[in-house]
Protein backbone atom coordinates (compact mmCIF):
# COMPACT_ATOMS: atom_id res chain seq x y z
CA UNK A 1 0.00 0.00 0.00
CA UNK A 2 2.84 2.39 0.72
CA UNK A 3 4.62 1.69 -2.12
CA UNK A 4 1.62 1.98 -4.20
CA UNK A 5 1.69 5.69 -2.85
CA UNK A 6 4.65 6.51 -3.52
CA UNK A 7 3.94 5.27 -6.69
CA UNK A 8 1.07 7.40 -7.15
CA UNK A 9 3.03 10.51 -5.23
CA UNK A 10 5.62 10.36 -7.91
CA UNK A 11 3.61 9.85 -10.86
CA UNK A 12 1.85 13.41 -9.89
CA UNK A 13 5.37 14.97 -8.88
CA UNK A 14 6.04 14.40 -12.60
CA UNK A 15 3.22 15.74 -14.10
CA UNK A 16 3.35 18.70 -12.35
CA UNK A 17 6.97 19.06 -13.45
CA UNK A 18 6.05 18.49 -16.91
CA UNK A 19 3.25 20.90 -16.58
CA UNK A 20 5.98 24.03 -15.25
CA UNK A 21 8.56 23.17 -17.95
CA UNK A 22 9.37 25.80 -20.20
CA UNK A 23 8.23 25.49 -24.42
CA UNK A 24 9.93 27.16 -26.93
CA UNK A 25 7.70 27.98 -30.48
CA UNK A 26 9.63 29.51 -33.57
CA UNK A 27 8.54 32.56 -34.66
CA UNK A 28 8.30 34.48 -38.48
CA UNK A 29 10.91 37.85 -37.45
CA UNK A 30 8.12 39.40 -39.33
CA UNK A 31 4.91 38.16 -36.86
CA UNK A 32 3.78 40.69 -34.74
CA UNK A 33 3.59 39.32 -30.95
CA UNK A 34 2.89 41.74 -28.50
CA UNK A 35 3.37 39.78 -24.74
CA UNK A 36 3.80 42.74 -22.22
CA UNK A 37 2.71 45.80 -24.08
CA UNK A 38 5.69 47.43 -24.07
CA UNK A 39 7.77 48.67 -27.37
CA UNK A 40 9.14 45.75 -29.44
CA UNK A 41 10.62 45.34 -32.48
CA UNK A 42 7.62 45.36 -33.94
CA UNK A 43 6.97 49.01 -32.85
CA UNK A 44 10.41 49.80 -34.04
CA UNK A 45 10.03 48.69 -37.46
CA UNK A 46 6.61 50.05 -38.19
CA UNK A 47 7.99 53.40 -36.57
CA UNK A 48 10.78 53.57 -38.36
CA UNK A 49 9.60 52.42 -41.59
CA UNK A 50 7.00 55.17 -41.77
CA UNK A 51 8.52 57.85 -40.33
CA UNK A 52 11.35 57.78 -43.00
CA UNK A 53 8.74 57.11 -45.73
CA UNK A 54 7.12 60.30 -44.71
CA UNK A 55 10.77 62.28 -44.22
CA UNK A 56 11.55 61.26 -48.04
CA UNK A 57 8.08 62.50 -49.66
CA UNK A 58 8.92 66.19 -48.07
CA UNK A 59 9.74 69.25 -50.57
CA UNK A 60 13.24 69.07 -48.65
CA UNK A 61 14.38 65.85 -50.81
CA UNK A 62 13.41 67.37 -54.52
CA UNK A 63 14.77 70.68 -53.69
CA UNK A 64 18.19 69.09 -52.80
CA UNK A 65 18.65 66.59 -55.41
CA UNK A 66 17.94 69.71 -58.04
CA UNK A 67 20.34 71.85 -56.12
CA UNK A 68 23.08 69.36 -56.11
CA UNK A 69 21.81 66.86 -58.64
CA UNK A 70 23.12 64.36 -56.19
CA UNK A 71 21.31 62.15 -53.36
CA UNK A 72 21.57 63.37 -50.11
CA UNK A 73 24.25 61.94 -47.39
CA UNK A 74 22.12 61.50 -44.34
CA UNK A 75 23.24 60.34 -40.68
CA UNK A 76 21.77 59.27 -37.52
CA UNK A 77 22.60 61.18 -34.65
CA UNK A 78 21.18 61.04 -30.92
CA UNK A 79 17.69 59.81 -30.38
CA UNK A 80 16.80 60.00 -26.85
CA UNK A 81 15.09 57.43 -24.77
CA UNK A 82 12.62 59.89 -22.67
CA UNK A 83 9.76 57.39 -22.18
CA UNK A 84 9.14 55.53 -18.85
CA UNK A 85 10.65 51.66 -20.08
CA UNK A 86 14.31 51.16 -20.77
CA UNK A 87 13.87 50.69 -24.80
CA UNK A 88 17.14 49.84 -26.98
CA UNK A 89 17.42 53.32 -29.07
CA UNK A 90 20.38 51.07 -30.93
CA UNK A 91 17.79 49.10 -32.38
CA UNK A 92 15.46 51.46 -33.29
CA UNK A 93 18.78 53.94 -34.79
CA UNK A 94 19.66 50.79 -36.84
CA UNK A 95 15.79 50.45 -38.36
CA UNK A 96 15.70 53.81 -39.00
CA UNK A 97 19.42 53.50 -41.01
CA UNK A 98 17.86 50.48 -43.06
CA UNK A 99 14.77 52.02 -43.90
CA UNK A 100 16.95 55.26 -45.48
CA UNK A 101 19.20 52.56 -46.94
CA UNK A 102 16.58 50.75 -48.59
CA UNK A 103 14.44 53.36 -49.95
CA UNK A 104 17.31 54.19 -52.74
CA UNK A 105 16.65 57.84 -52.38
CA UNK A 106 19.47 58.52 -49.86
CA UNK A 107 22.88 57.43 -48.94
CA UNK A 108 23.46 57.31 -45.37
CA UNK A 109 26.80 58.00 -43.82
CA UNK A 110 28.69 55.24 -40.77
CA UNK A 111 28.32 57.06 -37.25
CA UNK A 112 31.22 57.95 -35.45
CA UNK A 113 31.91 55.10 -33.56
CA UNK A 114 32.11 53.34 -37.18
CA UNK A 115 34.44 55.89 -38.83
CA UNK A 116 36.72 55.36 -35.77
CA UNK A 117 37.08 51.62 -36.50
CA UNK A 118 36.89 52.21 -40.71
CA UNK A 119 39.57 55.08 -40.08
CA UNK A 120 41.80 52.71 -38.45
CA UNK A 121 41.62 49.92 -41.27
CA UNK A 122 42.69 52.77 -43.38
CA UNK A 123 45.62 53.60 -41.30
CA UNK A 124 46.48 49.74 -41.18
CA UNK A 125 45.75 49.30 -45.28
CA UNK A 126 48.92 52.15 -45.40
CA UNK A 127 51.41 50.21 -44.08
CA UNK A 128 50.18 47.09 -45.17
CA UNK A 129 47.97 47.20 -48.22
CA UNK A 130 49.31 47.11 -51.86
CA UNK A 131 49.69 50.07 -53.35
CA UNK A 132 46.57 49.83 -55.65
CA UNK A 133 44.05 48.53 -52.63
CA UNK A 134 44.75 50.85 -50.74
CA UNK A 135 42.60 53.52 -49.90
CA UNK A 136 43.43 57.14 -49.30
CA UNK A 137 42.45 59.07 -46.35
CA UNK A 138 40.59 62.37 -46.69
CA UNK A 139 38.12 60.71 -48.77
CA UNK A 140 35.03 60.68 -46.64
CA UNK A 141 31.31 61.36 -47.50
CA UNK A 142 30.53 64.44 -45.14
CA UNK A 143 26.81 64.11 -44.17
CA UNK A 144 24.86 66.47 -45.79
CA UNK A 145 21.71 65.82 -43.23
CA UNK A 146 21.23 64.59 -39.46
CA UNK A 147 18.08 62.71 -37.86
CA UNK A 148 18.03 63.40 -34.64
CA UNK A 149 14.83 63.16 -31.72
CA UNK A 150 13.32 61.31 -29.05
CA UNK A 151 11.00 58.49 -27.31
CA UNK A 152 8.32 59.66 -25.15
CA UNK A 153 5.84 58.02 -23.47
CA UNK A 154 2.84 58.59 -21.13
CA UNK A 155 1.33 55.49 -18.88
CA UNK A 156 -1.80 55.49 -18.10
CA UNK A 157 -3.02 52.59 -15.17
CA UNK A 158 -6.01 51.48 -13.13
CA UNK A 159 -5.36 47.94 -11.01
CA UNK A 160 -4.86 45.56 -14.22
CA UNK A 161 -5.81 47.65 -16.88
CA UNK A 162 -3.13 50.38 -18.48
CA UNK A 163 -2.67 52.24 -21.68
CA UNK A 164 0.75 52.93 -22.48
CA UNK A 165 0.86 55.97 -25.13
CA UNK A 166 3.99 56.13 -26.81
CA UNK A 167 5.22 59.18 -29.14
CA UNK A 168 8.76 59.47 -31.56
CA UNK A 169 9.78 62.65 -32.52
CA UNK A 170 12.22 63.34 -35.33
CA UNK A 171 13.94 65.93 -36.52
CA UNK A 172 16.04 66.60 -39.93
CA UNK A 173 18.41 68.69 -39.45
CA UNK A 174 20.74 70.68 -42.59
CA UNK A 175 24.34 70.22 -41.42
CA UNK A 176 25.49 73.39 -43.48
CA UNK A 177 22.82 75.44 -41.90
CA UNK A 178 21.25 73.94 -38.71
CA UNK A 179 18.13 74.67 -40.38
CA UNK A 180 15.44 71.88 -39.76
CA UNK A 181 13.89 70.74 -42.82
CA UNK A 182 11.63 68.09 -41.76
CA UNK A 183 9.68 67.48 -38.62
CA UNK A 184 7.64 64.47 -38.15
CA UNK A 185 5.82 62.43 -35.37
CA UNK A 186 4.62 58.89 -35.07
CA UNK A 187 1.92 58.14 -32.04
CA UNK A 188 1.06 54.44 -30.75
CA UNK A 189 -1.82 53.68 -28.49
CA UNK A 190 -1.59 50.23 -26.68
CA UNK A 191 -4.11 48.95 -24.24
CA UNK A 192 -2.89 46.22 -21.76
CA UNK A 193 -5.55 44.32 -19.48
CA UNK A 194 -4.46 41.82 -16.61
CA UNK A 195 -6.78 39.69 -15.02
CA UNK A 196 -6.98 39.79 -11.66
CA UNK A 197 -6.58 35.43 -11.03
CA UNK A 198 -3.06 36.53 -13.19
CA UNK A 199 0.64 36.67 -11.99
């Protein structure tokens, strides 16, 4: 009879094991899965994506390449986290780098930690490069542009339920000027509900 317990005792000591064990699922990089309500790279891309589409369909883009008859060097310089979440601005720099990138309408120009390293290849490629590989210092693209802005957010909360309101401002700036030729926004509305039997 006791063993038959313990039997019985470890039987259900398994189960529940098996029931707390952890299950990974594969996902598309392109699905959209929104857990805790907070930004994710789903925001990032859809932010990013549509706030550069909007930049490059501004007068600011014609009036250069007919000025210069050349596309414009753009780079990325601070965006500021100000929201209430610790959100990777790397991530959302580097999505807002491809979507220039990939629009063919603008170059975009390495940031300054990237010249430092591509600076130093070129210092190495002049001792040690031969002499028709190498490649001559002094040779940069100067940025003609600069993105720069910030993260906001506003949290809204009531026991389990909270809307989280989250705002990206960016700003275009002329490097020869400091004039800023493009302003845009982006807004996202998110509405989290808990239940109260959750964790």
């Amino acid at each position: 009879m006791t063993q038959m317990r313990n039997v019985v005792l470890g039987l259900g000591l398994l189960l529940l094991l098996g029931a707390c064990g952890t299950t990974v699922q594969r996902l598309e990089t392109s699905e959209v899965k929104d857990l805790s309500g907070r930004w994710n790279d789903s925001d990032s891309q859809m932010v990013s994506e549509a706030m550069i589409e909007d930049c490059l369909n501004r007068p600011w883009l014609t009036e250069f390449v007919q000025r210069t008859g050349k596309k414009p060097d753009v780079i990325v310089g601070t965006i500021r986290n100000r929201s209430s979440e610790h959100i990777a601005t790397e991530t959302f720099t580097k999505d807002l780098e491809r979507a220039v990138i990939n629009s063919g309408r603008a170059n975009f120009v390495a940031s300054a930690e990237e010249r430092l390293g591509v600076r130093g290849e070129r210092l190495d490629q002049d001792l040690n490069a031969a002499p028709l590989s190498r490649k001559a210092p002094g040779m940069e693209a100067g940025a003609d542009y600069m993105l720069i802005g910030s993260l906001n957010s506003i949290v809204d909360q009531e026991k389990g339920d909270k809307v989280i309101y989250y705002q990206v401002d960016l700003e275009l700036v002329d490097m020869a000027n400091n004039r800023k030729v493009w302003i845009g926004n982006k807004k996202i509305k998110k509405f989290v509900s808990r239940s109260s039997f959750g964790f």
